[in-house]
C-alpha atoms as a PDB file:
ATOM      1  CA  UNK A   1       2.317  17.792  -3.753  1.00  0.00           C
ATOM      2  CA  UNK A   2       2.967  15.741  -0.623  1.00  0.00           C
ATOM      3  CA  UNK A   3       0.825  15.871   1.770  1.00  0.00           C
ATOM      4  CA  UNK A   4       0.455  14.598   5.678  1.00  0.00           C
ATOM      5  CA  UNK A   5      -2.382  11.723   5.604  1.00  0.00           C
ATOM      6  CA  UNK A   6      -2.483  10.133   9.102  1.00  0.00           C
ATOM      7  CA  UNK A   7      -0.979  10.517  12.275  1.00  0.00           C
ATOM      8  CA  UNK A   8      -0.799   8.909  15.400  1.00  0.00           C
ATOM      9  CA  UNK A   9      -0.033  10.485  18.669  1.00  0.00           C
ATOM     10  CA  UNK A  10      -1.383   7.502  21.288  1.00  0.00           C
ATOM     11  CA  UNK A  11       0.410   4.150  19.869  1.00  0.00           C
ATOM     12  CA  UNK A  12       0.480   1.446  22.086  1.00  0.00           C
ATOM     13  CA  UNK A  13       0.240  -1.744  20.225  1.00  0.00           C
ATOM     14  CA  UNK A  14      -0.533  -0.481  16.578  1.00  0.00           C
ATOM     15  CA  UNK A  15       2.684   0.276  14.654  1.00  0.00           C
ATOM     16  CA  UNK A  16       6.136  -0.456  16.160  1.00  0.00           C
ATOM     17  CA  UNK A  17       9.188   1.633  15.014  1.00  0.00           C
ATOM     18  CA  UNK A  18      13.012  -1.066  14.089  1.00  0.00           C
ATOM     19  CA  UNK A  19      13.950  -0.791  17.538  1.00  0.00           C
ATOM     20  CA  UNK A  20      10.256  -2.693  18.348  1.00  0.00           C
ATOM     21  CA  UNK A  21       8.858   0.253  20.021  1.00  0.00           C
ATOM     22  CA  UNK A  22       5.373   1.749  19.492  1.00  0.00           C
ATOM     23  CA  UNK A  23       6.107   5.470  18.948  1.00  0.00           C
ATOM     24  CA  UNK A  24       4.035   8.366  17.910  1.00  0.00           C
ATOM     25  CA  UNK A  25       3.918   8.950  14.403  1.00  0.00           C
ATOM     26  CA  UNK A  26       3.196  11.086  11.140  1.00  0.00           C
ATOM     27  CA  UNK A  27       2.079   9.280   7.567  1.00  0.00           C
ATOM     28  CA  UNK A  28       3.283  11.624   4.429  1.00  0.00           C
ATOM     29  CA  UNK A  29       1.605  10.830   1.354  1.00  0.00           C
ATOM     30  CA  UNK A  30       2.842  11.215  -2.365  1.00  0.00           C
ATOM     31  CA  UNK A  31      -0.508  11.174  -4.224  1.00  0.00           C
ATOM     32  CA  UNK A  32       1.381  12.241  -7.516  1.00  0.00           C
ATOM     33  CA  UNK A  33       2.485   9.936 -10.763  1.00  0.00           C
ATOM     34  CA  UNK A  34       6.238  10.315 -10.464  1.00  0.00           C
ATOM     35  CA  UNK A  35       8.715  10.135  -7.524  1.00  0.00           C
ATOM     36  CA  UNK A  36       9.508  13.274  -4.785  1.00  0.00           C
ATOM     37  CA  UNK A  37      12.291  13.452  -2.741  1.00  0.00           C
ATOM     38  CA  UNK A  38      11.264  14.964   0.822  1.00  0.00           C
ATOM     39  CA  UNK A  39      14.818  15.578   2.112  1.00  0.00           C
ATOM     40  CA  UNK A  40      15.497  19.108   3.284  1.00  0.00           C
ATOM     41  CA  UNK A  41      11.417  19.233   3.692  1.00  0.00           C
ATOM     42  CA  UNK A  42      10.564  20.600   7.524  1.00  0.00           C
ATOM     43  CA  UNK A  43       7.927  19.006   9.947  1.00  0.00           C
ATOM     44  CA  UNK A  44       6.540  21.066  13.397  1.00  0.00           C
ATOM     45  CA  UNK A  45       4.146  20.644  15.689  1.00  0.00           C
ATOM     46  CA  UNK A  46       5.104  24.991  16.310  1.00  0.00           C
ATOM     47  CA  UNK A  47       3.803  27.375  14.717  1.00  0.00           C
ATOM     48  CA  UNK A  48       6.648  29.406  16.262  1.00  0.00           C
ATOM     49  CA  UNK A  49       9.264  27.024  15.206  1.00  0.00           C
ATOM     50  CA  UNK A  50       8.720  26.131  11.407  1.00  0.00           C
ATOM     51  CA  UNK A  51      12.303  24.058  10.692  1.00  0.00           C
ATOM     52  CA  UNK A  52      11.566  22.417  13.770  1.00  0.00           C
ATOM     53  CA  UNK A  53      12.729  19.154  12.351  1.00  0.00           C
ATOM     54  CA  UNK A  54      14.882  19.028   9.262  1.00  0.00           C
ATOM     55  CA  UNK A  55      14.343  16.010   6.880  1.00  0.00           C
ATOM     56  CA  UNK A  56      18.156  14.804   6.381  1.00  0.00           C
ATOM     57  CA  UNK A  57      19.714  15.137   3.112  1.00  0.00           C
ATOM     58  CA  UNK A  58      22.099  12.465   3.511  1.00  0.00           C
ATOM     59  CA  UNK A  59      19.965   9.006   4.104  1.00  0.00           C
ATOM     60  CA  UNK A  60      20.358   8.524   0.250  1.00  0.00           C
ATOM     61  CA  UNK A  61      16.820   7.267  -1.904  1.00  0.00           C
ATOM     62  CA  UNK A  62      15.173   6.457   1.607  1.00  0.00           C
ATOM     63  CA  UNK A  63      13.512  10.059   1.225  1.00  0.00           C
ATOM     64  CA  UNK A  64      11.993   9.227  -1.839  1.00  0.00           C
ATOM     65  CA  UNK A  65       8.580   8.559  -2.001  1.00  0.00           C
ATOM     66  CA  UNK A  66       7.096   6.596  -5.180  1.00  0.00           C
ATOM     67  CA  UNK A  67       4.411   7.959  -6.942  1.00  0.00           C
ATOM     68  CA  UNK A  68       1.421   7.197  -4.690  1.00  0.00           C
ATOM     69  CA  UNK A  69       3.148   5.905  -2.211  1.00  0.00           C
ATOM     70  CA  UNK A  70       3.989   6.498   1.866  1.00  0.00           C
ATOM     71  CA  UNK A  71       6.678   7.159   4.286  1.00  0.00           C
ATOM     72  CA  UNK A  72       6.146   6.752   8.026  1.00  0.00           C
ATOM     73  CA  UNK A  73       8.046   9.081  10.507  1.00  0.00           C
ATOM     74  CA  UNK A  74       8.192   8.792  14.021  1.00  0.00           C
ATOM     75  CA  UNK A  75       7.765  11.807  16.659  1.00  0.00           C
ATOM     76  CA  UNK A  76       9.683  10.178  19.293  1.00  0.00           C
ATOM     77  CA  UNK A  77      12.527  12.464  19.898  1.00  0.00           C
ATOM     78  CA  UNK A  78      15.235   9.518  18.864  1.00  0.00           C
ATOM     79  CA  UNK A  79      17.104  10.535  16.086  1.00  0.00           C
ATOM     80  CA  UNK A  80      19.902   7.767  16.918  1.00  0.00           C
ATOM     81  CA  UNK A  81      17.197   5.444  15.591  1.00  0.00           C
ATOM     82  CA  UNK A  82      17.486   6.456  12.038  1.00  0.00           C
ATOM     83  CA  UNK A  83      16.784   9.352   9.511  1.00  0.00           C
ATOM     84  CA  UNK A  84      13.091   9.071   9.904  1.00  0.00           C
ATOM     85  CA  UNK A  85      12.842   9.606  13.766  1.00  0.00           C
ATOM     86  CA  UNK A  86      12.223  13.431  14.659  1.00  0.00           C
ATOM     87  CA  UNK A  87      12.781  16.019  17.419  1.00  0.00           C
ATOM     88  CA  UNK A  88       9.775  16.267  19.347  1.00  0.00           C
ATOM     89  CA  UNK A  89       6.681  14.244  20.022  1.00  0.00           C
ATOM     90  CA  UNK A  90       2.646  14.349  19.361  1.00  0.00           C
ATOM     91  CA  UNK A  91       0.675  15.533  22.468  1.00  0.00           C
ATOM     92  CA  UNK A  92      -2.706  13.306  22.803  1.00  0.00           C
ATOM     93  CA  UNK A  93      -4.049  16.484  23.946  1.00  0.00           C
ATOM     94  CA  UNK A  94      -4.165  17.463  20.542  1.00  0.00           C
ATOM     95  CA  UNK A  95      -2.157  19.782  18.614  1.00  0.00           C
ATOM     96  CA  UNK A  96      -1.221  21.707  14.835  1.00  0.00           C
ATOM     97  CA  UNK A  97       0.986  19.572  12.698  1.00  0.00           C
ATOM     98  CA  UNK A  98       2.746  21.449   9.863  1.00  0.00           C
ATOM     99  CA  UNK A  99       4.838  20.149   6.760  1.00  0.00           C
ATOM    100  CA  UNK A 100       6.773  22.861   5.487  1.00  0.00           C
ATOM    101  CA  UNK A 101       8.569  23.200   2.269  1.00  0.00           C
ATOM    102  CA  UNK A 102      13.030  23.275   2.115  1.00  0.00           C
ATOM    103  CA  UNK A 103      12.558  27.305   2.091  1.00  0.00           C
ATOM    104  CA  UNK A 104      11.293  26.448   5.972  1.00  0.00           C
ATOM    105  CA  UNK A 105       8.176  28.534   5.359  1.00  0.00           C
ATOM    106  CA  UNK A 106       6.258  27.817   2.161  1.00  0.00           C
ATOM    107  CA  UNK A 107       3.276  25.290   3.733  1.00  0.00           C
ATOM    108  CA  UNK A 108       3.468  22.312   1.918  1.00  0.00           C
ATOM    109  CA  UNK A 109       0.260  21.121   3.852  1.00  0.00           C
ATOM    110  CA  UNK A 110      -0.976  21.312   7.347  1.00  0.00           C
ATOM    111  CA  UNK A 111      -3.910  19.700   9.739  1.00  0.00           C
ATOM    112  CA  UNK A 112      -4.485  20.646  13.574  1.00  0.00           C
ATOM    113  CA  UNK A 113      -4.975  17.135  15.262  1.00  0.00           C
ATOM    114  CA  UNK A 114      -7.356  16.685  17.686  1.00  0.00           C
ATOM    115  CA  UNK A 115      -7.305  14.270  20.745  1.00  0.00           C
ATOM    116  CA  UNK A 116      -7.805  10.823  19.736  1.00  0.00           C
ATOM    117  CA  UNK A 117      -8.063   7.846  21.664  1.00  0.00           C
ATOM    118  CA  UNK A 118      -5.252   4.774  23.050  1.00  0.00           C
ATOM    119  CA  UNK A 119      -4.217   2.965  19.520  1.00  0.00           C
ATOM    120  CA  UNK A 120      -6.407   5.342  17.171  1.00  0.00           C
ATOM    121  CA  UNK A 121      -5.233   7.345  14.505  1.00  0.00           C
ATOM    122  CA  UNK A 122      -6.432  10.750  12.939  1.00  0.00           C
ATOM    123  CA  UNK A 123      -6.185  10.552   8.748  1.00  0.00           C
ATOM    124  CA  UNK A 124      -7.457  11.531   5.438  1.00  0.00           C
ATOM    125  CA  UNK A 125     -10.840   9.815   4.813  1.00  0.00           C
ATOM    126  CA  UNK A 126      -9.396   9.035   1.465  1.00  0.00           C
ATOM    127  CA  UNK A 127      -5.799   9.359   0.700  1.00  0.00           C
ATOM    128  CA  UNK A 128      -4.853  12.780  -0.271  1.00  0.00           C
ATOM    129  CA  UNK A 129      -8.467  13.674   0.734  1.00  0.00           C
ATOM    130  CA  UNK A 130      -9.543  17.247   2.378  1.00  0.00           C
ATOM    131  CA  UNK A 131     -11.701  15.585   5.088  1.00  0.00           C
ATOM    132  CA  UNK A 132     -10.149  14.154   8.086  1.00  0.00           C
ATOM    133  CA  UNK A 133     -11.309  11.204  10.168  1.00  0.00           C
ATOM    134  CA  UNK A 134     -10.647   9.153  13.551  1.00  0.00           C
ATOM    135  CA  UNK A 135      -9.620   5.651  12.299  1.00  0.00           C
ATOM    136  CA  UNK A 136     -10.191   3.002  14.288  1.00  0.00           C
ATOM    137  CA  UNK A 137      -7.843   0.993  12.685  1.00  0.00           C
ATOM    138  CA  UNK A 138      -4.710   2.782  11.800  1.00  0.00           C
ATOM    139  CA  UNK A 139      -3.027   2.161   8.255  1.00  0.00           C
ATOM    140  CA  UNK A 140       0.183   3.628   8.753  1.00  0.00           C
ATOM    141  CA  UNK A 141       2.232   3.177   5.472  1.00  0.00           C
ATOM    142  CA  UNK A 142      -0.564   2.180   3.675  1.00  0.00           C
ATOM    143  CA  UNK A 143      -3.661   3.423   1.929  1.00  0.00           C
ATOM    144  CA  UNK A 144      -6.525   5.119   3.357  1.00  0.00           C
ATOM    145  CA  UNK A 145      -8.738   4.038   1.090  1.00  0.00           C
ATOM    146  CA  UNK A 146      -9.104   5.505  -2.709  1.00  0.00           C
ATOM    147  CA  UNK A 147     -11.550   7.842  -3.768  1.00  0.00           C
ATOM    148  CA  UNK A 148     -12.207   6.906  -7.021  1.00  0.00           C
ATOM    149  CA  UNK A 149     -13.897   3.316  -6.743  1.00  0.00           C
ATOM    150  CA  UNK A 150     -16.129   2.453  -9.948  1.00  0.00           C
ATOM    151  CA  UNK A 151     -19.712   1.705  -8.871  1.00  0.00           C
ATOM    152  CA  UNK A 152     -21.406  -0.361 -11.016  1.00  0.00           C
ATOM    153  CA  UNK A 153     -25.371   1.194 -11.171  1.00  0.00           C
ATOM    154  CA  UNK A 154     -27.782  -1.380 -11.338  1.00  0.00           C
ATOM    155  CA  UNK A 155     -31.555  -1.427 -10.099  1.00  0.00           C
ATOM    156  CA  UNK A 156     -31.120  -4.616  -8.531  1.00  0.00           C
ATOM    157  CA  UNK A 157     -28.679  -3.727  -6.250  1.00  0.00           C
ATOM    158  CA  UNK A 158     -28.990  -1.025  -3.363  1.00  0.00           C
ATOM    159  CA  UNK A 159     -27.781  -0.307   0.382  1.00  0.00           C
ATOM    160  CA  UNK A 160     -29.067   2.240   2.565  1.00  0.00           C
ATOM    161  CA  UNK A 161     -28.484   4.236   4.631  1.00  0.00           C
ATOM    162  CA  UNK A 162     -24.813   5.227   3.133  1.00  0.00           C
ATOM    163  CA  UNK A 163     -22.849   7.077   4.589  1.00  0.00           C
ATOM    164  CA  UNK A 164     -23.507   5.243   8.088  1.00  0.00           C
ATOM    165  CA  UNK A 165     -22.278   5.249  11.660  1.00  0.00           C
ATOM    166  CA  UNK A 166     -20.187   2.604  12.738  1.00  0.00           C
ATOM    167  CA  UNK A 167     -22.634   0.307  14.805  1.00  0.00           C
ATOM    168  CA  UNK A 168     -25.973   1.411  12.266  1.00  0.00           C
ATOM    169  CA  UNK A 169     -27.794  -0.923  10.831  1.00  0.00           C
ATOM    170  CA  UNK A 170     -27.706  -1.286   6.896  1.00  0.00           C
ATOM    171  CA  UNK A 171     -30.388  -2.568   4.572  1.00  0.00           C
ATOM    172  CA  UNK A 172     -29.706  -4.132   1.610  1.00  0.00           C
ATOM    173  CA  UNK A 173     -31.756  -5.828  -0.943  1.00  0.00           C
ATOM    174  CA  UNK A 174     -29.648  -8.882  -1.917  1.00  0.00           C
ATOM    175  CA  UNK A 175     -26.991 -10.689  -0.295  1.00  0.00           C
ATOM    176  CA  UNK A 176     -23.229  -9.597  -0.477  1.00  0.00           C
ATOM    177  CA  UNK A 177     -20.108  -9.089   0.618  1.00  0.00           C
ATOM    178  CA  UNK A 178     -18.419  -5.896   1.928  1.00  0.00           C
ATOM    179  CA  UNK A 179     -14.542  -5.542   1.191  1.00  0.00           C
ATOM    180  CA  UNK A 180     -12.082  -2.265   2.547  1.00  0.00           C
ATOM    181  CA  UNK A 181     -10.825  -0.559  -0.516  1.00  0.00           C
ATOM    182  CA  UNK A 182      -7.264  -2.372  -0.093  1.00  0.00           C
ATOM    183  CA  UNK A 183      -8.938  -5.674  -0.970  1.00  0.00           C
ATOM    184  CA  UNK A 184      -9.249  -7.017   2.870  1.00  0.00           C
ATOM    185  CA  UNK A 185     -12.910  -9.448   3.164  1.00  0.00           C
ATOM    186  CA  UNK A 186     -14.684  -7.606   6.176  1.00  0.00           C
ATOM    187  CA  UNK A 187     -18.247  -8.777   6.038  1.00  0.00           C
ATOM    188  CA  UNK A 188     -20.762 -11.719   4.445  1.00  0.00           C
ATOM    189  CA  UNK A 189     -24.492 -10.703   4.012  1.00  0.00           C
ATOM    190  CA  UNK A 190     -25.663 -14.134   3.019  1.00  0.00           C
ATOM    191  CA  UNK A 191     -29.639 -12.738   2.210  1.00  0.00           C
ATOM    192  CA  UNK A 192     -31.269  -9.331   1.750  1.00  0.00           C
ATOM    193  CA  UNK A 193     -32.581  -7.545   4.859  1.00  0.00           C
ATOM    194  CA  UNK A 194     -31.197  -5.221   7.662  1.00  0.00           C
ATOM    195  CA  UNK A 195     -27.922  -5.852   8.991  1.00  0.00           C
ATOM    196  CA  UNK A 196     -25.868  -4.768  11.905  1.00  0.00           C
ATOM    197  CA  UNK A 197     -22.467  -2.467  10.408  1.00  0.00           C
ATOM    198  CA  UNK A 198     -19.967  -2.947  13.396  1.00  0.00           C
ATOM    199  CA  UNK A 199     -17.551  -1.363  11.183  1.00  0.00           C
ATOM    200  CA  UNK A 200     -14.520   0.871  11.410  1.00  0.00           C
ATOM    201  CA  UNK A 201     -14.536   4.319   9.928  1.00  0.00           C
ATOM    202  CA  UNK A 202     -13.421   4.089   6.046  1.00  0.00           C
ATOM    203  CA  UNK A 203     -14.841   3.023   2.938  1.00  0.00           C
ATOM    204  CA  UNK A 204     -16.140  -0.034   1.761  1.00  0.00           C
ATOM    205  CA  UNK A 205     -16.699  -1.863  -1.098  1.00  0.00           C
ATOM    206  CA  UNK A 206     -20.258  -3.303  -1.318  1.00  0.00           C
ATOM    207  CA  UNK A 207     -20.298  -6.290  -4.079  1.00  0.00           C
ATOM    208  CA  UNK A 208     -24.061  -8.070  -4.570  1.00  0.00           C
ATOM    209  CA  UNK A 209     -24.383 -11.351  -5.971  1.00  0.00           C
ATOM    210  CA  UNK A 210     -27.033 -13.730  -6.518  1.00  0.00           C
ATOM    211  CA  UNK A 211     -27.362 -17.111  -4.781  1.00  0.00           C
ATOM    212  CA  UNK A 212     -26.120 -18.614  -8.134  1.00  0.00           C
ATOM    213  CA  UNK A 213     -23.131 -15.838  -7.902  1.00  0.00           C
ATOM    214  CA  UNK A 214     -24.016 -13.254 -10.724  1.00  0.00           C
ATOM    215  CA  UNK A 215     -22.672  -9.951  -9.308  1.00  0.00           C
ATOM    216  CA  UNK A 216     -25.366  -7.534  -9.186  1.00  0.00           C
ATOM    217  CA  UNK A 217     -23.781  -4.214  -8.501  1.00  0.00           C
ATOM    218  CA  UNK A 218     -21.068  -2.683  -6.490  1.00  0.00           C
ATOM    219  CA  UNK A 219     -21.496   0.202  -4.307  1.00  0.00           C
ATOM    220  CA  UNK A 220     -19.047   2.514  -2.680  1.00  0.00           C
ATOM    221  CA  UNK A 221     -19.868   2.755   1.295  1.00  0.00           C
ATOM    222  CA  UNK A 222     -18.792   5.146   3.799  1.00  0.00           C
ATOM    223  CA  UNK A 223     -18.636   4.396   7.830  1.00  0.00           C
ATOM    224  CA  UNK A 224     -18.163   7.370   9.623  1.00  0.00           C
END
């Protein structure tokens, strides 16, 4: 039931480790309603080497991950840093990334990362999600974005074209505001019309309101 959601194997400036340094790193996700303990759960980045990395049994309730929530581990081959640093490290060059169960082979989940670029990360489009997506902005130990926001349908609201590139240009026909799925403002559209989307990949909350501020739908909207 867990399951890898974002990784990281170029970090520069995005995400720095206790010891203040900006190491690779691997998101697991626990998209579940009650609590799993990871310890004695392997991580690889070899297919010939599935216990590569042994999650340690003894760093007490710090292996547990809530129900739908994350733990961040970093591939920087420092495990005098703490329980969550591992063996080896993520080549930028792309590579397979395996989470294997405490037998050492059952495949608790899996994802081949590609090369990304400097400060990107490679995650679930959605958390828990099957499709996989270069984020522009990383969101390590947090959410990708749900899957399961409520649209409101209403003939006096609509965007097009959705999904869209980052960089497209939108049209909607009232003004509104556009919101990432972990409540963040991104974006005013203060009248109907086309607009620019200079967006990073993820999803979007699109909220229409009237100049008088009578919401007039909400749309779910995907930047790829």
């Amino acid at each position: 039931n867990v399951v890898i959601n974002e990784a990281q194997s170029d970090n520069f400036i995005t995400y720095s480790d206790d010891a203040s340094e900006f190491e690779d790193w691997v998101e697991l996700h626990n998209p579940t309603a009650a609590p799993i303990d990871i310890a004695g759960y392997f991580l690889t980045d070899r297919l010939d080497r599935p216990m590569k990395w042994q999650v340690p049994s003894t760093a007490g309730d710090s292996t547990i991950i809530p129900p739908g929530g994350f733990v961040v581990l970093f591939a920087d081959e420092d495990g005098s840093q703490g329980w969550n640093h591992m063996n080896f490290k993520l080549s930028s060059l792309g590579e397979p990334l395996a989470l294997r169960s405490p037998d050492g082979f059952s495949v608790a989940d899996s994802v081949f990362m590609p090369s990304v670029m400097q400060d990107r990360s490679w995650g679930r489009q959605f958390d828990a999600h099957p499709d996989w997506v270069e984020f522009f902005i990383p969101t390590p130990n947090a959410s990708n974005g749900a899957n399961d926001v409520a649209e409101i349908q209403s003939q006096d609201f609509s965007c097009y074209p959705n999904p869209i590139a980052s960089g497209g240009l939108i049209h909607v026909n009232n003004a509104a505001n556009v919101y990432a799925l972990y409540v963040r403002f991104f974006l005013n559209i203060s009248q109907f019309g086309t607009w620019s989307v200079n967006l990073p990949s993820g999803t979007y909350a699109v909220i229409g309101e009237t100049l008088a501020g009578e919401k007039t739908g909400a749309l779910r909207l995907i930047v790829q």
